[in-house]
N, C-alpha and C. Protein backbone atom coordinates (compact mmCIF):
# COMPACT_ATOMS: atom_id res chain seq x y z
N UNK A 1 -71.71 -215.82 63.36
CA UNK A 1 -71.96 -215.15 62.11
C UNK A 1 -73.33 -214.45 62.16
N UNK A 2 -73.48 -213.16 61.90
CA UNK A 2 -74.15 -212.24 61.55
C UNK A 2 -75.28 -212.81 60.40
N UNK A 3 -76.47 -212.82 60.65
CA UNK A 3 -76.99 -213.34 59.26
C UNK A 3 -78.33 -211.88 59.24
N UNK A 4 -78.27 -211.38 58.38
CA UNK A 4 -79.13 -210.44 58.07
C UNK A 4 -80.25 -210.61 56.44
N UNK A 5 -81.10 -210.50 56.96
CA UNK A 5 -81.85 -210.73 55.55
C UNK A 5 -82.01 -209.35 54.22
N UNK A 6 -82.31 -209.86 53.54
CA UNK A 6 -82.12 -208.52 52.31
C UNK A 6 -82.63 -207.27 52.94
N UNK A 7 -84.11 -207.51 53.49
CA UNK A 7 -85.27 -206.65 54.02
C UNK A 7 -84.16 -205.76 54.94
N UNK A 8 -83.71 -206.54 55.73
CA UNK A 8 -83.01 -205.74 57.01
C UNK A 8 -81.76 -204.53 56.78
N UNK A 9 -81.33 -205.63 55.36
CA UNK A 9 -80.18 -204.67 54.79
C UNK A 9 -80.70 -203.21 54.44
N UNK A 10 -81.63 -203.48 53.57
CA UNK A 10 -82.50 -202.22 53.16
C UNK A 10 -82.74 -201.52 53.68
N UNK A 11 -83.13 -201.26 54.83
CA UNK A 11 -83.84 -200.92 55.84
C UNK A 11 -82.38 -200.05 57.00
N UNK A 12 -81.64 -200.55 57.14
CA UNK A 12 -80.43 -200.22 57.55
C UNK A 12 -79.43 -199.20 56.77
N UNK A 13 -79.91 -199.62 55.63
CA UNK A 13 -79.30 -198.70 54.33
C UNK A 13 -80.09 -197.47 54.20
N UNK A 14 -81.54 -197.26 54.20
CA UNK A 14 -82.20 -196.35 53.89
C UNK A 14 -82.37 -195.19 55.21
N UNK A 15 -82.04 -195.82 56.78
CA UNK A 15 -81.67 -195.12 57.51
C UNK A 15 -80.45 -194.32 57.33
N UNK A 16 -79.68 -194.71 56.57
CA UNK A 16 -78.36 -193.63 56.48
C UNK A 16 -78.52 -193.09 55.06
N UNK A 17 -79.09 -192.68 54.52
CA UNK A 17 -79.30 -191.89 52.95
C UNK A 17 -80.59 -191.12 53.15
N UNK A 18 -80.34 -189.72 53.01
CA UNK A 18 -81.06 -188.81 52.57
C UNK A 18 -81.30 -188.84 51.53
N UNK A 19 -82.89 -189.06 51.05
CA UNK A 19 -83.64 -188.84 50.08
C UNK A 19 -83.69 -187.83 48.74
N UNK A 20 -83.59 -188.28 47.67
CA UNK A 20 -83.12 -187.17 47.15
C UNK A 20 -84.10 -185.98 46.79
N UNK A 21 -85.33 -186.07 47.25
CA UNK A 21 -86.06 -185.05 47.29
C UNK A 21 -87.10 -185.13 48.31
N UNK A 22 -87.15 -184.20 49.13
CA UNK A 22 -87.10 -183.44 50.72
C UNK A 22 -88.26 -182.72 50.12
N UNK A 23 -89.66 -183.07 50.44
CA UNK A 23 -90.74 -182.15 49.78
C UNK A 23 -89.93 -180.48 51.35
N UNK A 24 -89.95 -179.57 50.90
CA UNK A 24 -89.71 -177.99 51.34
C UNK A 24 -90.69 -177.50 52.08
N UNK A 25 -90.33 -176.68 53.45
CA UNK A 25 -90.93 -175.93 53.68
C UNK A 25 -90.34 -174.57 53.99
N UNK A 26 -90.91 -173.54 53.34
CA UNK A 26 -90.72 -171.93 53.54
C UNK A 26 -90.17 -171.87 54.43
N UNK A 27 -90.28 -171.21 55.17
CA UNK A 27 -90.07 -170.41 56.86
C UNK A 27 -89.10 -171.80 57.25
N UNK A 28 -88.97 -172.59 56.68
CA UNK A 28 -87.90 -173.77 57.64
C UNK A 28 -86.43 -173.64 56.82
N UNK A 29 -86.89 -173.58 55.60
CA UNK A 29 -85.77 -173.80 54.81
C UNK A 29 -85.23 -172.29 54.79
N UNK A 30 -85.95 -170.76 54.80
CA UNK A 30 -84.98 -169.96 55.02
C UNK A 30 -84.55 -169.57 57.02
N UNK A 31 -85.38 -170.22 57.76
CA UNK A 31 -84.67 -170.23 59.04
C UNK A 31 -83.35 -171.21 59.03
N UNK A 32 -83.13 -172.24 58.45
CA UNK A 32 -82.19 -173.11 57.85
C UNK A 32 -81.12 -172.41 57.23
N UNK A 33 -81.46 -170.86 56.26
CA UNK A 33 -80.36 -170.53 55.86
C UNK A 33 -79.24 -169.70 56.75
N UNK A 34 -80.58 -168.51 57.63
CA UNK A 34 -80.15 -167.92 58.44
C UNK A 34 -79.25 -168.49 59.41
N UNK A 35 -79.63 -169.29 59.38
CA UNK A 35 -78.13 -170.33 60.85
C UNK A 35 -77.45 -170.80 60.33
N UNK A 36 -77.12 -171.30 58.90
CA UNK A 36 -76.40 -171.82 58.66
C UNK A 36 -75.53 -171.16 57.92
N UNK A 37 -75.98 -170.19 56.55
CA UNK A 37 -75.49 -169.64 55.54
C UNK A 37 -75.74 -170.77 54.57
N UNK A 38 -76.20 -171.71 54.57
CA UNK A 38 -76.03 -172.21 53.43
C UNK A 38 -77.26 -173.16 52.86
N UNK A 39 -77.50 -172.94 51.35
CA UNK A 39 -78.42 -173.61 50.85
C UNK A 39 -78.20 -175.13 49.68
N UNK A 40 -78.96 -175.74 49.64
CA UNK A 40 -78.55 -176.91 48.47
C UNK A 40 -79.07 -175.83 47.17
N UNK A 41 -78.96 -176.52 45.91
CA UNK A 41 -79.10 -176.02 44.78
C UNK A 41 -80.61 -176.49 44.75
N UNK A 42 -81.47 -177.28 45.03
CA UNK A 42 -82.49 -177.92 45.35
C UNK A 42 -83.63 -176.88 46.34
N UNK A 43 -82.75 -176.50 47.55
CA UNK A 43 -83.35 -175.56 48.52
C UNK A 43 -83.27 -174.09 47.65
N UNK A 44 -82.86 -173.66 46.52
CA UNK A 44 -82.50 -172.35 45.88
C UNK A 44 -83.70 -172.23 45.14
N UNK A 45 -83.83 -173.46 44.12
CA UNK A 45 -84.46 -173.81 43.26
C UNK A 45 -85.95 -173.34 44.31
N UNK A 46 -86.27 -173.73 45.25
CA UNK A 46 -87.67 -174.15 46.06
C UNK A 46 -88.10 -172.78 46.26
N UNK A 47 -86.86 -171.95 46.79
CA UNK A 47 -86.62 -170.35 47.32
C UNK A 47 -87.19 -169.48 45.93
N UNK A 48 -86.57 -169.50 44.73
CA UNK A 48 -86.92 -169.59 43.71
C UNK A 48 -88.88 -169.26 43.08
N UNK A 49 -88.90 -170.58 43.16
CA UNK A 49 -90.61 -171.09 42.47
C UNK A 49 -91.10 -170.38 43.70
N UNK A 50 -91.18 -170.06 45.01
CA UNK A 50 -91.76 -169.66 46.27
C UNK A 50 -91.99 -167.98 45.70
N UNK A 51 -90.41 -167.57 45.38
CA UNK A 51 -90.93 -165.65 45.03
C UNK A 51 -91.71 -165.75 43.80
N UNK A 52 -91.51 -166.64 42.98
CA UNK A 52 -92.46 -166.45 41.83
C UNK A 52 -93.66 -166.47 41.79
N UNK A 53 -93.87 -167.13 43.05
CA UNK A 53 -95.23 -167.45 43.15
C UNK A 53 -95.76 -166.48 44.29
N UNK A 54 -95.31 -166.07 44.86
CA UNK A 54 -95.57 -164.51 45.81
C UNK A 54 -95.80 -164.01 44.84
N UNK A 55 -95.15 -163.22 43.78
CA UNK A 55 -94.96 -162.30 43.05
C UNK A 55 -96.03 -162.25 41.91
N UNK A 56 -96.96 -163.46 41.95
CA UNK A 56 -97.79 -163.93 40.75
C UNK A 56 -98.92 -163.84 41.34
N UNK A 57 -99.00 -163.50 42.58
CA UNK A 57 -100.20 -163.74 43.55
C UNK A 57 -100.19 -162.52 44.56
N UNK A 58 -99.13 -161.29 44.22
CA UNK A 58 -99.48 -160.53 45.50
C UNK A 58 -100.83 -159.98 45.51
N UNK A 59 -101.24 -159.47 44.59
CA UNK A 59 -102.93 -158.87 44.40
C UNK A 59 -103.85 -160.31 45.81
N UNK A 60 -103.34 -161.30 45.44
CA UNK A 60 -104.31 -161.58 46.15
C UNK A 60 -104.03 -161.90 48.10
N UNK A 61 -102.79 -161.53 48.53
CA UNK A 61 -102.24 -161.46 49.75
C UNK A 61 -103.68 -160.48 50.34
N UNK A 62 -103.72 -160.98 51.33
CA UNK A 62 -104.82 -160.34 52.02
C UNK A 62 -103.95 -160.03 53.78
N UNK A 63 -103.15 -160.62 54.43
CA UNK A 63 -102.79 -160.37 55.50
C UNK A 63 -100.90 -160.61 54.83
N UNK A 64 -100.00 -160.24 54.80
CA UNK A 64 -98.78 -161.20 54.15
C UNK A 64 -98.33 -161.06 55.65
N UNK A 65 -97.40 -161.82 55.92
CA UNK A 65 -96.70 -163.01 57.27
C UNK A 65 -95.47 -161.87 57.72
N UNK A 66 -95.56 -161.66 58.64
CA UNK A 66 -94.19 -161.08 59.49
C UNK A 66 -93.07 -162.26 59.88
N UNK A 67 -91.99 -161.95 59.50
CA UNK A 67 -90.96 -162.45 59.70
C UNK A 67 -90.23 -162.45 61.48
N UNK A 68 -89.86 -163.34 61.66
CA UNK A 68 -89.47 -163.36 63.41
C UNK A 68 -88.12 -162.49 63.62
N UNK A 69 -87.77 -161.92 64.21
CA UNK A 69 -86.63 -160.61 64.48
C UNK A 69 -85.43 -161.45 64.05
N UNK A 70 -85.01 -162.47 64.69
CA UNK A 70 -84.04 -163.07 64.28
C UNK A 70 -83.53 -163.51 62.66
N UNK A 71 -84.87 -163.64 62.42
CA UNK A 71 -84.49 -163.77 60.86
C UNK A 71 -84.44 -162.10 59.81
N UNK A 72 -85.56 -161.60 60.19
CA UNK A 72 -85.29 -160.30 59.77
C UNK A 72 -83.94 -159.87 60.19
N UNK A 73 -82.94 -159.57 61.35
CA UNK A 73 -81.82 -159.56 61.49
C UNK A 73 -80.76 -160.56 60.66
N UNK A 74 -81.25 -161.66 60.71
CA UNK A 74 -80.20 -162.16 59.92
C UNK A 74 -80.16 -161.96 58.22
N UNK A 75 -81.05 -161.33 57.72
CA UNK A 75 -81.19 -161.22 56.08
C UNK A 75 -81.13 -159.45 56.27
N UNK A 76 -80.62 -158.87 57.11
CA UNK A 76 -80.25 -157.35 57.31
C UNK A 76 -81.24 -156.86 56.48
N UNK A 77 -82.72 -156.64 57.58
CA UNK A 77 -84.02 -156.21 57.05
C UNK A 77 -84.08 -155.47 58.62
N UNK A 78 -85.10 -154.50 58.23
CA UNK A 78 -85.80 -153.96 59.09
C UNK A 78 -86.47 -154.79 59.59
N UNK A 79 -87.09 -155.16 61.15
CA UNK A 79 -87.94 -155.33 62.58
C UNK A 79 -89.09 -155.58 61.45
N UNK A 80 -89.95 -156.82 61.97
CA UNK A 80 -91.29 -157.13 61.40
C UNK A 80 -91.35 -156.91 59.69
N UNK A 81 -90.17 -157.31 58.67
CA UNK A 81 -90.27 -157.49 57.49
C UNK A 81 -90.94 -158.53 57.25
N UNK A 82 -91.83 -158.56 55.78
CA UNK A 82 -92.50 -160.17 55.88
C UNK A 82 -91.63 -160.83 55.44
N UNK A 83 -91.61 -162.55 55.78
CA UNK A 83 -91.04 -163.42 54.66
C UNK A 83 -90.80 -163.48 53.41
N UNK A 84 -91.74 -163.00 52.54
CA UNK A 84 -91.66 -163.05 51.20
C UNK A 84 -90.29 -162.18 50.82
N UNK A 85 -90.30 -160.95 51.79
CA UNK A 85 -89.46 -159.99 51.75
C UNK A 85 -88.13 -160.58 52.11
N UNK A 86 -87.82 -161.33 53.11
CA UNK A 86 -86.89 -162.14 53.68
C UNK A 86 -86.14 -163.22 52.48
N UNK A 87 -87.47 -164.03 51.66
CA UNK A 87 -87.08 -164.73 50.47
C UNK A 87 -86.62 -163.95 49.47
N UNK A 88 -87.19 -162.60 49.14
CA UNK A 88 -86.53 -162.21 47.91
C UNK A 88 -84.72 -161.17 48.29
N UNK A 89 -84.43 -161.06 49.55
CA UNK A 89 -83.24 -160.62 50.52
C UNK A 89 -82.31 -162.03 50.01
N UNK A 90 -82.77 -163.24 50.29
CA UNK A 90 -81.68 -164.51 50.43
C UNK A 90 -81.42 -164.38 48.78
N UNK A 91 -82.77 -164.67 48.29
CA UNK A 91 -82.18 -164.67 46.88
C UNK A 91 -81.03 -163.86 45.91
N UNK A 92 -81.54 -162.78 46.18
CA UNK A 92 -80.68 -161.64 45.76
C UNK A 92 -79.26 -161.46 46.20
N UNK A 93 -79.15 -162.29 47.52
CA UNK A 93 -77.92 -162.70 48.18
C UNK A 93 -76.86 -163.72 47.18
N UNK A 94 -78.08 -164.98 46.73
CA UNK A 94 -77.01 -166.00 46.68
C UNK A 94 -77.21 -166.22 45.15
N UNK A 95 -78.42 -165.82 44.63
CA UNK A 95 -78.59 -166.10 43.07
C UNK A 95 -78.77 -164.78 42.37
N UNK A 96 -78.09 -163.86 42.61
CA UNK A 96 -78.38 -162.28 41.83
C UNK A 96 -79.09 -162.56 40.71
N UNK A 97 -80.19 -161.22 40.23
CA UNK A 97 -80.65 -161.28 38.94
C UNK A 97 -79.46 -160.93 38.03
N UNK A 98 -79.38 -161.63 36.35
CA UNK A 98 -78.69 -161.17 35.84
C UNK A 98 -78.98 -159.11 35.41
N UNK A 99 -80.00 -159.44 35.18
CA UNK A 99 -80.57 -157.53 34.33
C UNK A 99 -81.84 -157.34 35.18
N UNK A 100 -82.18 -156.31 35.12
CA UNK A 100 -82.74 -155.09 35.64
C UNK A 100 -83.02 -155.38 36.97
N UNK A 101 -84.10 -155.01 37.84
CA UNK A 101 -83.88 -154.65 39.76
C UNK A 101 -83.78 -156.07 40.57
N UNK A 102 -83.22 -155.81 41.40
CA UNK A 102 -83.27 -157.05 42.07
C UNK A 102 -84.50 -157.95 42.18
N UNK A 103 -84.54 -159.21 43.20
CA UNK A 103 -86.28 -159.15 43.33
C UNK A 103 -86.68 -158.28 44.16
N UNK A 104 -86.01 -158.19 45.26
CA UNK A 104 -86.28 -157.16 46.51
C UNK A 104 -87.21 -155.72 46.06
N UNK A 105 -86.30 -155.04 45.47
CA UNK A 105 -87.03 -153.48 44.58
C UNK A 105 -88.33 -154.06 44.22
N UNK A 106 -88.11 -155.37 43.23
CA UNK A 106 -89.34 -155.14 42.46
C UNK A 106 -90.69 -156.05 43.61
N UNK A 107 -90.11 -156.67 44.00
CA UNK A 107 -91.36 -157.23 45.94
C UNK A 107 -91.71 -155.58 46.28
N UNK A 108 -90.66 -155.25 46.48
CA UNK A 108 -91.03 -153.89 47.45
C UNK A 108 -92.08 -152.58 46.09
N UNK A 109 -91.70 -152.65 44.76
CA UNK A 109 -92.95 -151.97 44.13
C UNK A 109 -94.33 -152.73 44.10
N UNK A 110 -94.23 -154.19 44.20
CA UNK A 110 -95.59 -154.78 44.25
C UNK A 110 -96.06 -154.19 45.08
N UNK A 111 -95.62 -154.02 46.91
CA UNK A 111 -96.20 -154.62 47.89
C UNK A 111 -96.79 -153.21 47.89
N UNK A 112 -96.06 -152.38 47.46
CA UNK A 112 -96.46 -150.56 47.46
C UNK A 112 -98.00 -150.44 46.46
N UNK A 113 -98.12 -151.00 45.33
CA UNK A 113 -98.67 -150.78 44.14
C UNK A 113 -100.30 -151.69 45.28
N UNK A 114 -100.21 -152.39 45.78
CA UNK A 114 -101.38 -153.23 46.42
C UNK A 114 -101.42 -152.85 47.67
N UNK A 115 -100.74 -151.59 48.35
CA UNK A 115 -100.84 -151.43 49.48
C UNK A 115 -100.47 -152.13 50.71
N UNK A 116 -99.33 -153.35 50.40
CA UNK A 116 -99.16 -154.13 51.60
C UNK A 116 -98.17 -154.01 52.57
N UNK A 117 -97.42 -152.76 52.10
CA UNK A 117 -96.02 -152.51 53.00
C UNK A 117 -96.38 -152.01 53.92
N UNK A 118 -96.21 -152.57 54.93
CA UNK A 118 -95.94 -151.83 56.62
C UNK A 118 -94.63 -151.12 56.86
């Protein structure tokens, strides 16, 4: 007979259950989408608060991040798009705005209005 103590059970148990909240990271979670196609409602949500917060802060972008070819290819962007650009591409993919420009248009008038488009 098998004798296992509570501790061990626990412990055995918590190896097979994913946590229900996965602190996020950017660039992982949309390289994550690109291979996979697919996001949790959790990973949307993260995608989400991330453009808002680009979008609340471009004035103060001083260098913004190039995206790796593969992912720019996979969110059907032009060669060396940044991420942010890449995040507001997925979004617009899987959570459309209901009314007026996508986020994409309106990323792409920020990045113009502050000078950051390459």
């Amino acid at each position: 007979m098998i004798h296992l103590t509570i501790q061990k059970l626990v412990l055995i148990r918590l190896k097979f259950i994913k946590p229900k909240y996965m602190p996020f990271d950017f660039k992982t979670v949309i390289e994550d989408y690109c291979g996979t196609g697919k996001l949790s409602e959790e990973e949307i949500d993260f995608l989400e608060r991330e453009h808002i917060r680009a979008m609340s802060s471009i004035g103060e972008i001083i260098s913004p991040s190039i995206a790796n070819l593969h992912i720019c290819e996979a969110c059907k962007l032009e060669p060396r798009s940044l991420w942010i650009t890449c995040n507001a591409s997925i979004l617009d993919r899987i959570r459309p705005v209901k009314t007026g420009k996508p986020r994409a248009y309106k990323l792409f008038d920020a990045l113009c209005e502050y000078r950051l488009f390459n």
